[in-house]
PDB file of N, CA and C in Angstrom:
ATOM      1  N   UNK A   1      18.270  -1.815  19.793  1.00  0.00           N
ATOM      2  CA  UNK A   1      17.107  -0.949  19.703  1.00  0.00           C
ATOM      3  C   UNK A   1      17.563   0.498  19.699  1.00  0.00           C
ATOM      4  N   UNK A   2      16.788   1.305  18.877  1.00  0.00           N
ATOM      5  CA  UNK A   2      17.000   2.986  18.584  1.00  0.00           C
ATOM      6  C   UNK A   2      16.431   3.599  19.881  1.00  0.00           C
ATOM      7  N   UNK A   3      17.092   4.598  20.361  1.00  0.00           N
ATOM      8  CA  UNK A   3      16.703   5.092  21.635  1.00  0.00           C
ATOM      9  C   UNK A   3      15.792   6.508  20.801  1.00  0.00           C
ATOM     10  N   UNK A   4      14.373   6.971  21.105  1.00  0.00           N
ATOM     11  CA  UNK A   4      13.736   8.147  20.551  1.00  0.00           C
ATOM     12  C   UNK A   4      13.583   8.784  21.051  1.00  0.00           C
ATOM     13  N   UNK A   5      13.553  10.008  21.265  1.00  0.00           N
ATOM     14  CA  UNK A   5      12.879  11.231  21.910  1.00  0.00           C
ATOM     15  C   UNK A   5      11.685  11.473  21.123  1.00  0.00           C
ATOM     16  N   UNK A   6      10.372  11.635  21.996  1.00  0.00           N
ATOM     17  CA  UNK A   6       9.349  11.905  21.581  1.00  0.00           C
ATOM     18  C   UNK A   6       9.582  13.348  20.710  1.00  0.00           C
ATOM     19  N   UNK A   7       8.609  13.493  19.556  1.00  0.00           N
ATOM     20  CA  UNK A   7       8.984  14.758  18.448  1.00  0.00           C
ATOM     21  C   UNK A   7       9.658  15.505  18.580  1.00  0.00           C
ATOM     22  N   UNK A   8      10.900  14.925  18.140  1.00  0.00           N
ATOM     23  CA  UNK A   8      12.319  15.262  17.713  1.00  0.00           C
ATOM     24  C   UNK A   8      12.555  14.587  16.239  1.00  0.00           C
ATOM     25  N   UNK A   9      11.824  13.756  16.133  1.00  0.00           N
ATOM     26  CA  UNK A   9      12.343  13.555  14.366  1.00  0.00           C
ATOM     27  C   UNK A   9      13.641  11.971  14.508  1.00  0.00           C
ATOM     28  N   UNK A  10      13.652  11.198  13.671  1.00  0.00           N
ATOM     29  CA  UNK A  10      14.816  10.518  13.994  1.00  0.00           C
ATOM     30  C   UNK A  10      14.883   9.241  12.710  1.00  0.00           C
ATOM     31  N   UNK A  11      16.033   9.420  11.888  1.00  0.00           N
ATOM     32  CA  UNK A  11      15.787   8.508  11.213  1.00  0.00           C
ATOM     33  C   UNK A  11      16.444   6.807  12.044  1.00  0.00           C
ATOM     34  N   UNK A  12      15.219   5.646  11.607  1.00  0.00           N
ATOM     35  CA  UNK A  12      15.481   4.460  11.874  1.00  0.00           C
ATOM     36  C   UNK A  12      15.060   3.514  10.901  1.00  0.00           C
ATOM     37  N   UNK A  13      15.542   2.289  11.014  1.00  0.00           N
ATOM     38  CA  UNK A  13      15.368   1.337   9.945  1.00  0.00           C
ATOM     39  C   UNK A  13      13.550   1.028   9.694  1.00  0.00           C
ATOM     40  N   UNK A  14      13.574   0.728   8.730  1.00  0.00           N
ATOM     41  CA  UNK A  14      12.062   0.611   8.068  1.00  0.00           C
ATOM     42  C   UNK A  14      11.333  -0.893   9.628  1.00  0.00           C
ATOM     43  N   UNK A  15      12.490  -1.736   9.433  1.00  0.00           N
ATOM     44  CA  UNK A  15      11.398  -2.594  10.740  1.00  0.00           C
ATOM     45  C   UNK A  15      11.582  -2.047  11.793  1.00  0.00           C
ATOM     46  N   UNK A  16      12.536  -1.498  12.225  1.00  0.00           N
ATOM     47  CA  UNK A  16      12.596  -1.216  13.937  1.00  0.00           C
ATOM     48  C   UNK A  16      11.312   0.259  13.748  1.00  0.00           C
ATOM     49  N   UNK A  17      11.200   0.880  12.837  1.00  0.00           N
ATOM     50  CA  UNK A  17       9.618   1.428  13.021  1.00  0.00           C
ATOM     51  C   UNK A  17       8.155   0.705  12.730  1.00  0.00           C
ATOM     52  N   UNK A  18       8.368  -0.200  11.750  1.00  0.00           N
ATOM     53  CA  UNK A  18       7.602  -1.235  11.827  1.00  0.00           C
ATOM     54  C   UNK A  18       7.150  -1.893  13.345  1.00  0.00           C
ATOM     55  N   UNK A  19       7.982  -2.437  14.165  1.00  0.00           N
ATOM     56  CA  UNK A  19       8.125  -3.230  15.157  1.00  0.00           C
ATOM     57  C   UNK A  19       7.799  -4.884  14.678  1.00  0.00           C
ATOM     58  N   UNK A  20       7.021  -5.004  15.736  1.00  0.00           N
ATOM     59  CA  UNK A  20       6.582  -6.575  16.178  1.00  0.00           C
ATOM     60  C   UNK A  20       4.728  -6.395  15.051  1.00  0.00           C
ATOM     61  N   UNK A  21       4.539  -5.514  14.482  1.00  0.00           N
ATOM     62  CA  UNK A  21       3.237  -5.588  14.035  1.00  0.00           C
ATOM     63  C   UNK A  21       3.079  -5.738  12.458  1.00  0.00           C
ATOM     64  N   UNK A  22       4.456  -6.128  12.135  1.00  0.00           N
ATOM     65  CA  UNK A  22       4.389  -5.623  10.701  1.00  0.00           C
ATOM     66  C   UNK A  22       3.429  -6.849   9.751  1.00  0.00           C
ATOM     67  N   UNK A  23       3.315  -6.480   8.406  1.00  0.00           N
ATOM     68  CA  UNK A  23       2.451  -6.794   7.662  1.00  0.00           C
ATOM     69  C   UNK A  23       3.025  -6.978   6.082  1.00  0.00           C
ATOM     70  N   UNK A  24       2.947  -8.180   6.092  1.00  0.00           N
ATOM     71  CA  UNK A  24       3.384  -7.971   4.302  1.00  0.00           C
ATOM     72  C   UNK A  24       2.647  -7.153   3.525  1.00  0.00           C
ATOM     73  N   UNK A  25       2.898  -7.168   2.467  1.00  0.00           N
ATOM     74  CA  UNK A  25       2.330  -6.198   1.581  1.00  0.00           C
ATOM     75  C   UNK A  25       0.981  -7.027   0.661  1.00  0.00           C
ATOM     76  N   UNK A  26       1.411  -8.132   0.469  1.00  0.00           N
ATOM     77  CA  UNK A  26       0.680  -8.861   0.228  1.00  0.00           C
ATOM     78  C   UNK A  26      -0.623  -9.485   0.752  1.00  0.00           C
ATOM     79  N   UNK A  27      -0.396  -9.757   1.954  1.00  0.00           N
ATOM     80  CA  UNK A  27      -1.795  -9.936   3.319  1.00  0.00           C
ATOM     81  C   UNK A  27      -2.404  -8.693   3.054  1.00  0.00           C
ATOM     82  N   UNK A  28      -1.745  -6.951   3.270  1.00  0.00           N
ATOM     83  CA  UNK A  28      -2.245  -5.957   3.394  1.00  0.00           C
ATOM     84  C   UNK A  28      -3.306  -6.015   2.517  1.00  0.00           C
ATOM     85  N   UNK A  29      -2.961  -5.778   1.309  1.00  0.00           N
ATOM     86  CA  UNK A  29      -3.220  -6.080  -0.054  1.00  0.00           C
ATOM     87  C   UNK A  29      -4.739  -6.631  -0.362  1.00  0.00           C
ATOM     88  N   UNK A  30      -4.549  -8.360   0.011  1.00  0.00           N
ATOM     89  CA  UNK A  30      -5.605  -9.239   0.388  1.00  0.00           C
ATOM     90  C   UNK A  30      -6.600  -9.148   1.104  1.00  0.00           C
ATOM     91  N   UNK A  31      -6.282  -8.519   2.035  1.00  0.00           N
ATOM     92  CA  UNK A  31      -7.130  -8.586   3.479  1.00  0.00           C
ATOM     93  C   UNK A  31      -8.110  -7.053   3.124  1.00  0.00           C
ATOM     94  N   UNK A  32      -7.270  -5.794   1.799  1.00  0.00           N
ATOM     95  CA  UNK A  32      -8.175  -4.860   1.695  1.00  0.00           C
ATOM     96  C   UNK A  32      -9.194  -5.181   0.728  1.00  0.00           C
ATOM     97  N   UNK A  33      -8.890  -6.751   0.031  1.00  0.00           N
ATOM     98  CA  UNK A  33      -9.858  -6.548  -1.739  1.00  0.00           C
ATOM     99  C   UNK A  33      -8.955  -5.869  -2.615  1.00  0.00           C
ATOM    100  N   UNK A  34      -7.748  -6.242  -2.902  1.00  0.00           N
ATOM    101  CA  UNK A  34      -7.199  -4.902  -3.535  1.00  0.00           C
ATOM    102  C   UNK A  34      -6.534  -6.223  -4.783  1.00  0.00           C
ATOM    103  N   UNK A  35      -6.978  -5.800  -5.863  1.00  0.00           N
ATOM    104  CA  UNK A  35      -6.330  -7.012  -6.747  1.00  0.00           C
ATOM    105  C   UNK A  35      -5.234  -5.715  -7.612  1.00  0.00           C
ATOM    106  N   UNK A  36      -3.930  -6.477  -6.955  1.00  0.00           N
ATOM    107  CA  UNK A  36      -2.862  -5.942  -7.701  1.00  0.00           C
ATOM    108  C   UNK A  36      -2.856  -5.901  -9.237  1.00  0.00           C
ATOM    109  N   UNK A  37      -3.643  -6.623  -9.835  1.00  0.00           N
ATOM    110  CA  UNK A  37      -3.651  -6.308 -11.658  1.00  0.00           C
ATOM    111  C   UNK A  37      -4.535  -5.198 -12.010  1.00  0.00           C
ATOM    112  N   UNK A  38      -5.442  -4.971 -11.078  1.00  0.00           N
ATOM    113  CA  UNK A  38      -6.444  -3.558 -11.371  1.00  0.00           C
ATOM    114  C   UNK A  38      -5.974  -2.432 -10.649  1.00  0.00           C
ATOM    115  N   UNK A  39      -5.114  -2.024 -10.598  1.00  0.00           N
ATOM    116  CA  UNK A  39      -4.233  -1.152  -9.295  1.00  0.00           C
ATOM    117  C   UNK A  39      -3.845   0.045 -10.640  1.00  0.00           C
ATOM    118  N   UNK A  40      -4.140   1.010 -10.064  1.00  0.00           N
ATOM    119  CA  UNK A  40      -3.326   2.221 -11.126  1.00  0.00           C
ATOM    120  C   UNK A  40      -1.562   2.275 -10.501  1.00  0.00           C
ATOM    121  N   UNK A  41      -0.761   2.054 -11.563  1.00  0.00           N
ATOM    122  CA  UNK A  41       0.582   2.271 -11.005  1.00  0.00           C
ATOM    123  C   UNK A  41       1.349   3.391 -11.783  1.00  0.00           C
ATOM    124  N   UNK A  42       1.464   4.132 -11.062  1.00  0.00           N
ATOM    125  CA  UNK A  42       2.013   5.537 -11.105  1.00  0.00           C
ATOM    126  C   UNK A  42       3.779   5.732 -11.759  1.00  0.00           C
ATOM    127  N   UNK A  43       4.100   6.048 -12.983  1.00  0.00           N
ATOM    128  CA  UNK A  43       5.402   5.456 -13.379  1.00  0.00           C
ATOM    129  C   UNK A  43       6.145   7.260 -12.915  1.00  0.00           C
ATOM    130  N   UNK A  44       5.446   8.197 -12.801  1.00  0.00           N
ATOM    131  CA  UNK A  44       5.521   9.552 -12.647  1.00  0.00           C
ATOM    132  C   UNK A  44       5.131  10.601 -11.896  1.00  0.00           C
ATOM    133  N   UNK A  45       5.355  10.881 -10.971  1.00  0.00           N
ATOM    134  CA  UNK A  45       4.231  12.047 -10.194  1.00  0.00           C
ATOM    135  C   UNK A  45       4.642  13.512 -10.667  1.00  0.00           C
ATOM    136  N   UNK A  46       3.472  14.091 -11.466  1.00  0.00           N
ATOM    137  CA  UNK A  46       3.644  15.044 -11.976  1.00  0.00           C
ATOM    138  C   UNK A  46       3.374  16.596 -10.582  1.00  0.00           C
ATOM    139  N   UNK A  47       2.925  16.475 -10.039  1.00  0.00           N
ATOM    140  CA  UNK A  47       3.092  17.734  -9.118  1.00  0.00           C
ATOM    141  C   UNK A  47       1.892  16.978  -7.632  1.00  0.00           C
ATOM    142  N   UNK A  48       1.998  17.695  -6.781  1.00  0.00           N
ATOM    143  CA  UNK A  48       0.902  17.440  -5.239  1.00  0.00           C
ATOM    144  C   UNK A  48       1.363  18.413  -4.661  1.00  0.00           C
ATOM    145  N   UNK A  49       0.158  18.061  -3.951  1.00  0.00           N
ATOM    146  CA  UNK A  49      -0.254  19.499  -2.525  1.00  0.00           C
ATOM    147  C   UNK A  49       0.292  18.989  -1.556  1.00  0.00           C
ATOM    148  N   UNK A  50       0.919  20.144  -0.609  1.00  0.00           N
ATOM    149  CA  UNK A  50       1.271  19.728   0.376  1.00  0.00           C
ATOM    150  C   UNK A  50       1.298  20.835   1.220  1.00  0.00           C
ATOM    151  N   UNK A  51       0.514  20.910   2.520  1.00  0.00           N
ATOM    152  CA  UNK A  51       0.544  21.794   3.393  1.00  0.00           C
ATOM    153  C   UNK A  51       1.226  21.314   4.744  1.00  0.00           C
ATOM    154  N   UNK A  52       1.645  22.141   5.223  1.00  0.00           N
ATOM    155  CA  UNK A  52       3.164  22.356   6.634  1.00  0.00           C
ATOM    156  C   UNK A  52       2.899  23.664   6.857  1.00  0.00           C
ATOM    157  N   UNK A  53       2.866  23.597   8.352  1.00  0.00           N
ATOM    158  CA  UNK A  53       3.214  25.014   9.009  1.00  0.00           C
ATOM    159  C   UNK A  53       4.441  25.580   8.468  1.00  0.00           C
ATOM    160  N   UNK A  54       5.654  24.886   8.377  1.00  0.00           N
ATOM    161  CA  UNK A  54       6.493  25.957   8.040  1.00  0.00           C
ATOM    162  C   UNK A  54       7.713  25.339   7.287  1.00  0.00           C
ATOM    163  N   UNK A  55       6.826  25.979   5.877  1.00  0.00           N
ATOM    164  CA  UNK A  55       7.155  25.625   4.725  1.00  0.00           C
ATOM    165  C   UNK A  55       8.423  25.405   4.679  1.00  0.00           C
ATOM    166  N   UNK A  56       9.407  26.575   5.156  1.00  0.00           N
ATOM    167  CA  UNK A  56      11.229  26.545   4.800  1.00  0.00           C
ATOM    168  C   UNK A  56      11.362  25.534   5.654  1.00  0.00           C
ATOM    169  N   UNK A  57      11.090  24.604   6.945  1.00  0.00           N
ATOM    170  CA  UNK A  57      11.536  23.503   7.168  1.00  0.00           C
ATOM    171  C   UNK A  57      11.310  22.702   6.421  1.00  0.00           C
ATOM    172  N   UNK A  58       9.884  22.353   6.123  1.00  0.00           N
ATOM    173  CA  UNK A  58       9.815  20.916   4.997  1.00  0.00           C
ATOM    174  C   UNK A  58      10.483  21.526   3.998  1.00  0.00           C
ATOM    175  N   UNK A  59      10.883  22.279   3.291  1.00  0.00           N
ATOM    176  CA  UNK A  59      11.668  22.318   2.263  1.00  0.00           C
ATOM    177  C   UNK A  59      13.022  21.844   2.589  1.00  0.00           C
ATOM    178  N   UNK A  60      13.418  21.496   3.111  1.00  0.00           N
ATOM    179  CA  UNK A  60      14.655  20.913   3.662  1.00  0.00           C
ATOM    180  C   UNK A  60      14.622  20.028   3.653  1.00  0.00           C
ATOM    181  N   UNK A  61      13.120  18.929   3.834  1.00  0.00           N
ATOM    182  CA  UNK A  61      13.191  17.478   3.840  1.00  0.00           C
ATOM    183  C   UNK A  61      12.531  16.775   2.783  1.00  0.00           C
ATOM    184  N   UNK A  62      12.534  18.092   1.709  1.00  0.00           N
ATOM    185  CA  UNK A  62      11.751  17.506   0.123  1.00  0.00           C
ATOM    186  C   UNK A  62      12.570  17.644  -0.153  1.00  0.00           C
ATOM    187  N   UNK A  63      13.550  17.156  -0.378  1.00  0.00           N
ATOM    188  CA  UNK A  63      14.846  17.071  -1.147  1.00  0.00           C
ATOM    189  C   UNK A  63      14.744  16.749  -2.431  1.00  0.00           C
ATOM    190  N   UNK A  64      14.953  17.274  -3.645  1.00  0.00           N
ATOM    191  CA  UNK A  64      14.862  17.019  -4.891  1.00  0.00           C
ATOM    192  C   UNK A  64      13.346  17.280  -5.456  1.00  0.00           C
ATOM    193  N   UNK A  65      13.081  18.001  -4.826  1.00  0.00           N
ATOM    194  CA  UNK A  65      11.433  18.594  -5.381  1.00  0.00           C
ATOM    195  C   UNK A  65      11.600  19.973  -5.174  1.00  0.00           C
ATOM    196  N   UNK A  66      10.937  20.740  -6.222  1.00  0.00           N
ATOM    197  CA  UNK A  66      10.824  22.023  -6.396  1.00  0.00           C
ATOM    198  C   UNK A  66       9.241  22.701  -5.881  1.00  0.00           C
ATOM    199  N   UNK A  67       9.175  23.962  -5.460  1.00  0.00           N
ATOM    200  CA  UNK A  67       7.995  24.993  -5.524  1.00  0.00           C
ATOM    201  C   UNK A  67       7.609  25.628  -6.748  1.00  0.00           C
ATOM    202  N   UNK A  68       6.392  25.043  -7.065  1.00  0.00           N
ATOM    203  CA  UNK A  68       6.020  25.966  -8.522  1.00  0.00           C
ATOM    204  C   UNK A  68       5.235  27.191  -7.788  1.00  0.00           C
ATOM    205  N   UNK A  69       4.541  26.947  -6.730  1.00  0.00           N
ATOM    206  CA  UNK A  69       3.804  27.950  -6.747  1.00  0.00           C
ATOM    207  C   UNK A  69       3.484  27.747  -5.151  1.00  0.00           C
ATOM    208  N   UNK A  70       3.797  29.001  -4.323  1.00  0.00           N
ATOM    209  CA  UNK A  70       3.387  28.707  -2.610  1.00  0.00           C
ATOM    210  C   UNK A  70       1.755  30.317  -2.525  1.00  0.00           C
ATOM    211  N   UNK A  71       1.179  29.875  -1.935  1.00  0.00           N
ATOM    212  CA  UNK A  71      -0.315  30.909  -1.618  1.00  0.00           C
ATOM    213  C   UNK A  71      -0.113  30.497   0.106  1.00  0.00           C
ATOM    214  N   UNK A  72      -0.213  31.912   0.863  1.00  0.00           N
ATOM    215  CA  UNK A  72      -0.368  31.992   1.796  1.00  0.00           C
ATOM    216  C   UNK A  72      -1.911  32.015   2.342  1.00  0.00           C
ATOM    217  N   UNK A  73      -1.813  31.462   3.281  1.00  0.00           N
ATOM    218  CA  UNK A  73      -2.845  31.313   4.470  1.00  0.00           C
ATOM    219  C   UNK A  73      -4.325  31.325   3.842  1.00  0.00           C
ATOM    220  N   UNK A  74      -4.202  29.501   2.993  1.00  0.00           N
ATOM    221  CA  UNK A  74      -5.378  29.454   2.333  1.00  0.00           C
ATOM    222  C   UNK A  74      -6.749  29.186   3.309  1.00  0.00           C
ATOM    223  N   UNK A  75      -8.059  29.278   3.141  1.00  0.00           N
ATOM    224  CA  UNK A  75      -9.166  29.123   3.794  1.00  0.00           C
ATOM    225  C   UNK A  75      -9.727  27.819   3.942  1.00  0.00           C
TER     226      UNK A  75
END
């Protein structure tokens, strides 16, 4: 088991954050009504919003994504 410090950040394996609750994708899926043949599947993401207090950190953890355009202290 990964030892955590509460918000500190920490990378761990996809189940040991999962735990004991996890869920196929498939049940998920099922259990929402969600018929995988009518599903929009995304081959591209052309740009998204994303707001963070402080921007130059998450820019550090968007790795391989660029800023087209930053506006301060929207309403």
């Amino acid at each position: 088991m990964v030892a955590l410090l509460p918000n500190h950040g920490a990378t761990v394996p996809d189940f040991v954050a999962v735990g004991k609750e996890k869920e196929s994708q498939y049940d998920w899926l099922k259990k929402q009504n969600i018929n995988r043949n009518e599903r929009i599947q995304l081959k591209k993401l052309s740009h998204m919003r994303y707001q963070h207090p402080d921007l130059d950190e998450i820019n550090t953890f968007m790795i391989g994504m660029s800023m087209a355009k930053s506006i301060e202290n929207i309403p």
